[in-house]
C-alpha atoms as a PDB file:
ATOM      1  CA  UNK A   1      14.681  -5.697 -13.069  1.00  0.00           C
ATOM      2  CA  UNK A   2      14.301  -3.107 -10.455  1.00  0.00           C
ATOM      3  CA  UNK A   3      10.650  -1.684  -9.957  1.00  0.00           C
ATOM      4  CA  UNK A   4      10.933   1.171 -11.616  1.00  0.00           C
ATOM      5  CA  UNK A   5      12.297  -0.449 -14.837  1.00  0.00           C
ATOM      6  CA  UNK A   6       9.431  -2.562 -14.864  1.00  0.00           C
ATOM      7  CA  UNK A   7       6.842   0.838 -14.217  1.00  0.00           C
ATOM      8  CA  UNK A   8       8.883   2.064 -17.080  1.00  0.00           C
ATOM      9  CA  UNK A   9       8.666  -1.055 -19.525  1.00  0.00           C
ATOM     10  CA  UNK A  10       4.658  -0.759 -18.605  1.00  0.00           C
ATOM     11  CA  UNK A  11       4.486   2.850 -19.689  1.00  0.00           C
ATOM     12  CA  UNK A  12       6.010   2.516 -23.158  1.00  0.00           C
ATOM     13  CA  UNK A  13       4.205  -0.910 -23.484  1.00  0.00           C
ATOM     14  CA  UNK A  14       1.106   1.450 -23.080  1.00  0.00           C
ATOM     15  CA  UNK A  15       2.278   3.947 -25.474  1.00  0.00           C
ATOM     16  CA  UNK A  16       2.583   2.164 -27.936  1.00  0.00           C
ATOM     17  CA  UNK A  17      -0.919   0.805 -27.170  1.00  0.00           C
ATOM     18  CA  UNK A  18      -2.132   3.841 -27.175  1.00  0.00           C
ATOM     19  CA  UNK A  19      -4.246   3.136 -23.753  1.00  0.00           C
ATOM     20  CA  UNK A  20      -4.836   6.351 -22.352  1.00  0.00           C
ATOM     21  CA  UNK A  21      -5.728   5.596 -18.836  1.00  0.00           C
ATOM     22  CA  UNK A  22      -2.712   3.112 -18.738  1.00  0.00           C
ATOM     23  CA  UNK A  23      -0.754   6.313 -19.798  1.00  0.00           C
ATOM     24  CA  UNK A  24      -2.070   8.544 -17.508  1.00  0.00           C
ATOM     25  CA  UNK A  25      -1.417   6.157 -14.460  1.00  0.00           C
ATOM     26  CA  UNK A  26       2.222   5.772 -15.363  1.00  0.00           C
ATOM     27  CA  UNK A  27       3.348   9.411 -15.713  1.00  0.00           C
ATOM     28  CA  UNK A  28       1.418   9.946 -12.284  1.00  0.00           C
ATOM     29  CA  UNK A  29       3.704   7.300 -10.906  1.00  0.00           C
ATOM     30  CA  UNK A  30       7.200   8.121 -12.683  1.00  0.00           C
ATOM     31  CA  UNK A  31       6.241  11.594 -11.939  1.00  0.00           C
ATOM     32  CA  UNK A  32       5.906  10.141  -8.085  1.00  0.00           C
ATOM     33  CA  UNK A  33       8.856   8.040  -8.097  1.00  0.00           C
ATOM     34  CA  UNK A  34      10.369  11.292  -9.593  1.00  0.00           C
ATOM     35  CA  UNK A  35       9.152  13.419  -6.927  1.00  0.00           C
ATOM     36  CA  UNK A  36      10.282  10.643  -4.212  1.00  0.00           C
ATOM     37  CA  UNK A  37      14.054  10.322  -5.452  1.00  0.00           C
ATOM     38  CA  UNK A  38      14.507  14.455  -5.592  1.00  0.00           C
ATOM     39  CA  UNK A  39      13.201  14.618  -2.199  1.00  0.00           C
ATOM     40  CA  UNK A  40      15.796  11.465  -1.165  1.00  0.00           C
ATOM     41  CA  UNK A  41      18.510  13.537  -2.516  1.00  0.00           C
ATOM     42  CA  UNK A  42      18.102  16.845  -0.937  1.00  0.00           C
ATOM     43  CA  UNK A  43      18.066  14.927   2.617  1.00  0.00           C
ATOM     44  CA  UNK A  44      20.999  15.312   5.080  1.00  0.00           C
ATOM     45  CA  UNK A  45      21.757  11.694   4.467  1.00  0.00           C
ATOM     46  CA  UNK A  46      21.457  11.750   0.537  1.00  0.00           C
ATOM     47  CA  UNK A  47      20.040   8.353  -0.354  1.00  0.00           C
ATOM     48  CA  UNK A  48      19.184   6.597  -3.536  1.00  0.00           C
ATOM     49  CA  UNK A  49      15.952   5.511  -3.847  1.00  0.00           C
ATOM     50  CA  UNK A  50      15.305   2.016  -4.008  1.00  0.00           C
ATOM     51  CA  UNK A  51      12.143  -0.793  -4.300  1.00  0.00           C
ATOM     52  CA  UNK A  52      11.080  -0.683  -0.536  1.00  0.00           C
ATOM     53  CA  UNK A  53      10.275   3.311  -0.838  1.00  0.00           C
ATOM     54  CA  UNK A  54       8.772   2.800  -4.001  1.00  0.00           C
ATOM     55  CA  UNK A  55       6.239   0.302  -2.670  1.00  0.00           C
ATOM     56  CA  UNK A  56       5.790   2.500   0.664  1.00  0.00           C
ATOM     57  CA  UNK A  57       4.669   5.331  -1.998  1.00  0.00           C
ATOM     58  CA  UNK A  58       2.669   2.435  -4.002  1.00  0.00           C
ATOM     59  CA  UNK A  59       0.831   2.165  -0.505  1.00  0.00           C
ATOM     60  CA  UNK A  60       0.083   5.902   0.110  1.00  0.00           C
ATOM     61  CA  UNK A  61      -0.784   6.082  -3.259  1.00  0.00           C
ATOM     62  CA  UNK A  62      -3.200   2.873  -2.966  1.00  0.00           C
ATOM     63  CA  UNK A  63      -4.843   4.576   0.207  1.00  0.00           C
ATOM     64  CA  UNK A  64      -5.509   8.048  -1.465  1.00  0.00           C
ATOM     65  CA  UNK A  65      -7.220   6.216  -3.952  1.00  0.00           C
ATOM     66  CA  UNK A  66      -9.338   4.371  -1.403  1.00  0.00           C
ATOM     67  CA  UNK A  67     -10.690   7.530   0.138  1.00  0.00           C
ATOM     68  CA  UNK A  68     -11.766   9.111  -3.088  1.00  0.00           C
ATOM     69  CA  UNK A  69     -13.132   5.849  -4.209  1.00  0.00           C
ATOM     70  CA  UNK A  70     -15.569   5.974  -1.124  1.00  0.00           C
ATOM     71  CA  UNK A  71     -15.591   9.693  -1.627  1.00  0.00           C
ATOM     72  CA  UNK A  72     -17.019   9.074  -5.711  1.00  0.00           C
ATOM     73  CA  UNK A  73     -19.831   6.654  -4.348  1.00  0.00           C
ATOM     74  CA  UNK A  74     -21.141   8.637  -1.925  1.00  0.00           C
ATOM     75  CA  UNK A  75     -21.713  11.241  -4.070  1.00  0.00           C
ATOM     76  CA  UNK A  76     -22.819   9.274  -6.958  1.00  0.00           C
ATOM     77  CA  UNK A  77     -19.683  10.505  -9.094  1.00  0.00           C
ATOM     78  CA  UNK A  78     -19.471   7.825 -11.163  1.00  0.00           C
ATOM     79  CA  UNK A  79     -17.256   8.982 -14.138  1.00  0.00           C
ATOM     80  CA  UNK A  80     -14.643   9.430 -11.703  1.00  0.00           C
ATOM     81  CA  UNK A  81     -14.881   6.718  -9.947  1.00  0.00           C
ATOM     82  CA  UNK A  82     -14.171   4.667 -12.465  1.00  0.00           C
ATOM     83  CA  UNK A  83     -11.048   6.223 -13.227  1.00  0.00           C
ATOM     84  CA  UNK A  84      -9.816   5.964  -9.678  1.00  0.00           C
ATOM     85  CA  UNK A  85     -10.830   2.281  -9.794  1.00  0.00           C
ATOM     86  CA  UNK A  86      -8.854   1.995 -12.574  1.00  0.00           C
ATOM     87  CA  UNK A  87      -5.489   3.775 -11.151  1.00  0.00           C
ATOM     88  CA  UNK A  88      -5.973   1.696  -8.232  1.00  0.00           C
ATOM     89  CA  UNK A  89      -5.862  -1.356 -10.321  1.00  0.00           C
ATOM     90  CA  UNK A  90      -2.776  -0.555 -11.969  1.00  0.00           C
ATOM     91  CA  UNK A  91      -1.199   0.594  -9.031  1.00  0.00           C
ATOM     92  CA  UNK A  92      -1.865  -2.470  -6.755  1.00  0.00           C
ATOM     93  CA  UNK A  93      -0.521  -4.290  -9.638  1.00  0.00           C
ATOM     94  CA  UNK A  94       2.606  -3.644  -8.028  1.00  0.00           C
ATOM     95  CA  UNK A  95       2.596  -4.475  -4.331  1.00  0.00           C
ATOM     96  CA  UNK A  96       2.382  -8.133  -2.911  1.00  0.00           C
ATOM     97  CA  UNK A  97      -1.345  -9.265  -2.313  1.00  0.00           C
ATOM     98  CA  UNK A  98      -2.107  -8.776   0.613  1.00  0.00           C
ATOM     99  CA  UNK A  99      -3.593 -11.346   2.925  1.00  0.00           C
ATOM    100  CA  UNK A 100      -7.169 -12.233   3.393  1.00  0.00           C
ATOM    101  CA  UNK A 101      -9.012 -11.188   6.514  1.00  0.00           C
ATOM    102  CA  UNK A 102      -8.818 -15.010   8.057  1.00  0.00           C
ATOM    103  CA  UNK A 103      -5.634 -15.296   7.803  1.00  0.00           C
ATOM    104  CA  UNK A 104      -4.658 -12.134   8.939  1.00  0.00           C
ATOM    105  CA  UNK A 105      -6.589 -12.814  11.782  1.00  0.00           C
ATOM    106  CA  UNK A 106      -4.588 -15.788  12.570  1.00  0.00           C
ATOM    107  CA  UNK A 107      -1.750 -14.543  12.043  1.00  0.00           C
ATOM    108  CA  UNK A 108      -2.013 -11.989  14.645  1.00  0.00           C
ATOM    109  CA  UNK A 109      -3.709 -14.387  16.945  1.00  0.00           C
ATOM    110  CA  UNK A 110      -0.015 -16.310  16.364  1.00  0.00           C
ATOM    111  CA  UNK A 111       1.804 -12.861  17.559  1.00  0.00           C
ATOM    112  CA  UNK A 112      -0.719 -11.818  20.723  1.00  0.00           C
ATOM    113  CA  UNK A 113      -0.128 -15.356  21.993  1.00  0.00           C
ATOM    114  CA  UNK A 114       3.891 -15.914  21.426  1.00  0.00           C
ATOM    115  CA  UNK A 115       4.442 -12.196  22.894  1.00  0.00           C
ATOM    116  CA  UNK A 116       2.045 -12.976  25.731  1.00  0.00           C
ATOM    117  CA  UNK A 117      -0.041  -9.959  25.289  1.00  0.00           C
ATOM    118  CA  UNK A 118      -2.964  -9.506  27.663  1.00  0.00           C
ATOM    119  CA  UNK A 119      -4.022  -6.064  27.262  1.00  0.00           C
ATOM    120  CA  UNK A 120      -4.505  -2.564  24.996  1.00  0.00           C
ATOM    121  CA  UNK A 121      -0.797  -1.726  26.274  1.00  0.00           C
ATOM    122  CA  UNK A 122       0.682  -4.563  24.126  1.00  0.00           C
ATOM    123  CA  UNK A 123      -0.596  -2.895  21.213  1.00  0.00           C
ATOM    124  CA  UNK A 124       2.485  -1.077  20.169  1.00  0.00           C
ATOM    125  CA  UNK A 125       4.447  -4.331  20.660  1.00  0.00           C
ATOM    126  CA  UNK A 126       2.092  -6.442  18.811  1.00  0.00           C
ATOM    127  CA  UNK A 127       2.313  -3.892  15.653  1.00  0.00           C
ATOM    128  CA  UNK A 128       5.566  -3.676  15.933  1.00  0.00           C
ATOM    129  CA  UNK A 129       6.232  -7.342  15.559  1.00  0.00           C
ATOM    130  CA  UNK A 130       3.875  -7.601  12.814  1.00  0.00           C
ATOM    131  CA  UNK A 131       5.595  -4.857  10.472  1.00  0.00           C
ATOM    132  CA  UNK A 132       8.869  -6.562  11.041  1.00  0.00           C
ATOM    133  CA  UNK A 133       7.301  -9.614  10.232  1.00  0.00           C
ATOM    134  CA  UNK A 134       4.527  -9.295   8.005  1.00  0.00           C
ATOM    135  CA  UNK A 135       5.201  -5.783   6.532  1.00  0.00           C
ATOM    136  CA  UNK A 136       3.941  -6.268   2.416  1.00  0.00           C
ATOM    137  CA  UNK A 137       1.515  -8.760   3.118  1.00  0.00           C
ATOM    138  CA  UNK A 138      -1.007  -7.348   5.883  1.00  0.00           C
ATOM    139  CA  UNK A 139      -3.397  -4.058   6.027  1.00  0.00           C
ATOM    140  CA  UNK A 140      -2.526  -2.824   9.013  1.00  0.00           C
ATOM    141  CA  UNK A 141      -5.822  -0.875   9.230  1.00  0.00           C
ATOM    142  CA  UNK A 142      -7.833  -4.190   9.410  1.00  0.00           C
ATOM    143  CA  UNK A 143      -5.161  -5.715  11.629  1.00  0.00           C
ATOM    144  CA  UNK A 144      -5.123  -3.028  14.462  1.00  0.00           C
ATOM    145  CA  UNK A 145      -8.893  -3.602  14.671  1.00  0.00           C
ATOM    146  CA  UNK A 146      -8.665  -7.436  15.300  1.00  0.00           C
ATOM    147  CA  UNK A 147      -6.263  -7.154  17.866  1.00  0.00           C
ATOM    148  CA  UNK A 148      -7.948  -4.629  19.486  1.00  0.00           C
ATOM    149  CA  UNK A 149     -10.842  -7.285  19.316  1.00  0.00           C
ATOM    150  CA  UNK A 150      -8.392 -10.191  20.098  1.00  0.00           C
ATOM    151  CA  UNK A 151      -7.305  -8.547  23.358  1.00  0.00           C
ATOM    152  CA  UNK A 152     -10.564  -7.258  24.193  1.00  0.00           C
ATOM    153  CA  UNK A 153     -11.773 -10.810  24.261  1.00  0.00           C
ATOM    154  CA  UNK A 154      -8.990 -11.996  26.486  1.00  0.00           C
END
């Protein structure tokens, strides 16, 4: 069952459930994955759209919702916070956990060291090797700032 089956299997499971925020978040996401496929087709290279640019919308989705969430408790917004919260629940549902800030740290202790990496030039190599390794399962935010750390230290 491709992704989007199972996003659509969700949606009528929360129809008929009648949860409305469940709802909501699912026609926001068909309505994305909607968007996405249009935009796939009217390319030069027509493409169909399959589970890997679904997820990389999941994750641009997942990080608009993580501004506003800071956004919401800054300024004490509270009703719609929660609803973000929620919509970033449901959406995360989706992707691969990711991995904890230890082992992430490890991990791209593992990288610095087999590429050899001594200094801030490496960086681009270092991230590089990580995406092609590691793409689902690490926040790349988090990751750039412990190499930068990690080769600082060296």
């Amino acid at each position: 069952m491709s992704l989007k089956e199972k996003i659509q299997s969700n949606y009528k499971e929360s129809l008929k459930a009648k949860d409305k925020t469940q709802i909501s978040t699912y026609r926001l996401i068909l309505s994305s994955i909607k968007d996405l496929e249009i935009a796939n087709r009217s390319k030069a290279e027509k493409k169909e759209t399959d589970d890997e640019d679904i997820k990389k919308l999941f994750k641009k989705m997942i990080k608009q919702r993580t501004e506003s969430i800071e956004i919401y408790k800054k300024n004490n917004r509270n009703d719609l916070l929660e609803v973000e919260q929620k919509e970033h629940e449901i959406i995360s549902n989706f992707l691969p956990k990711l991995l904890g800030d230890d082992e992430t740290k490890r991990i791209c202790m593992e990288i610095v060291n087999s590429i050899g990496a001594s200094s801030i030039k490496d960086m681009g190599k270092i991230m590089g090797e990580l995406k092609k390794k590691h793409s689902d399962e690490i926040d790349f935010s988090k990751a750039g700032l412990m190499i930068k750390e990690i080769l600082n230290n060296k």
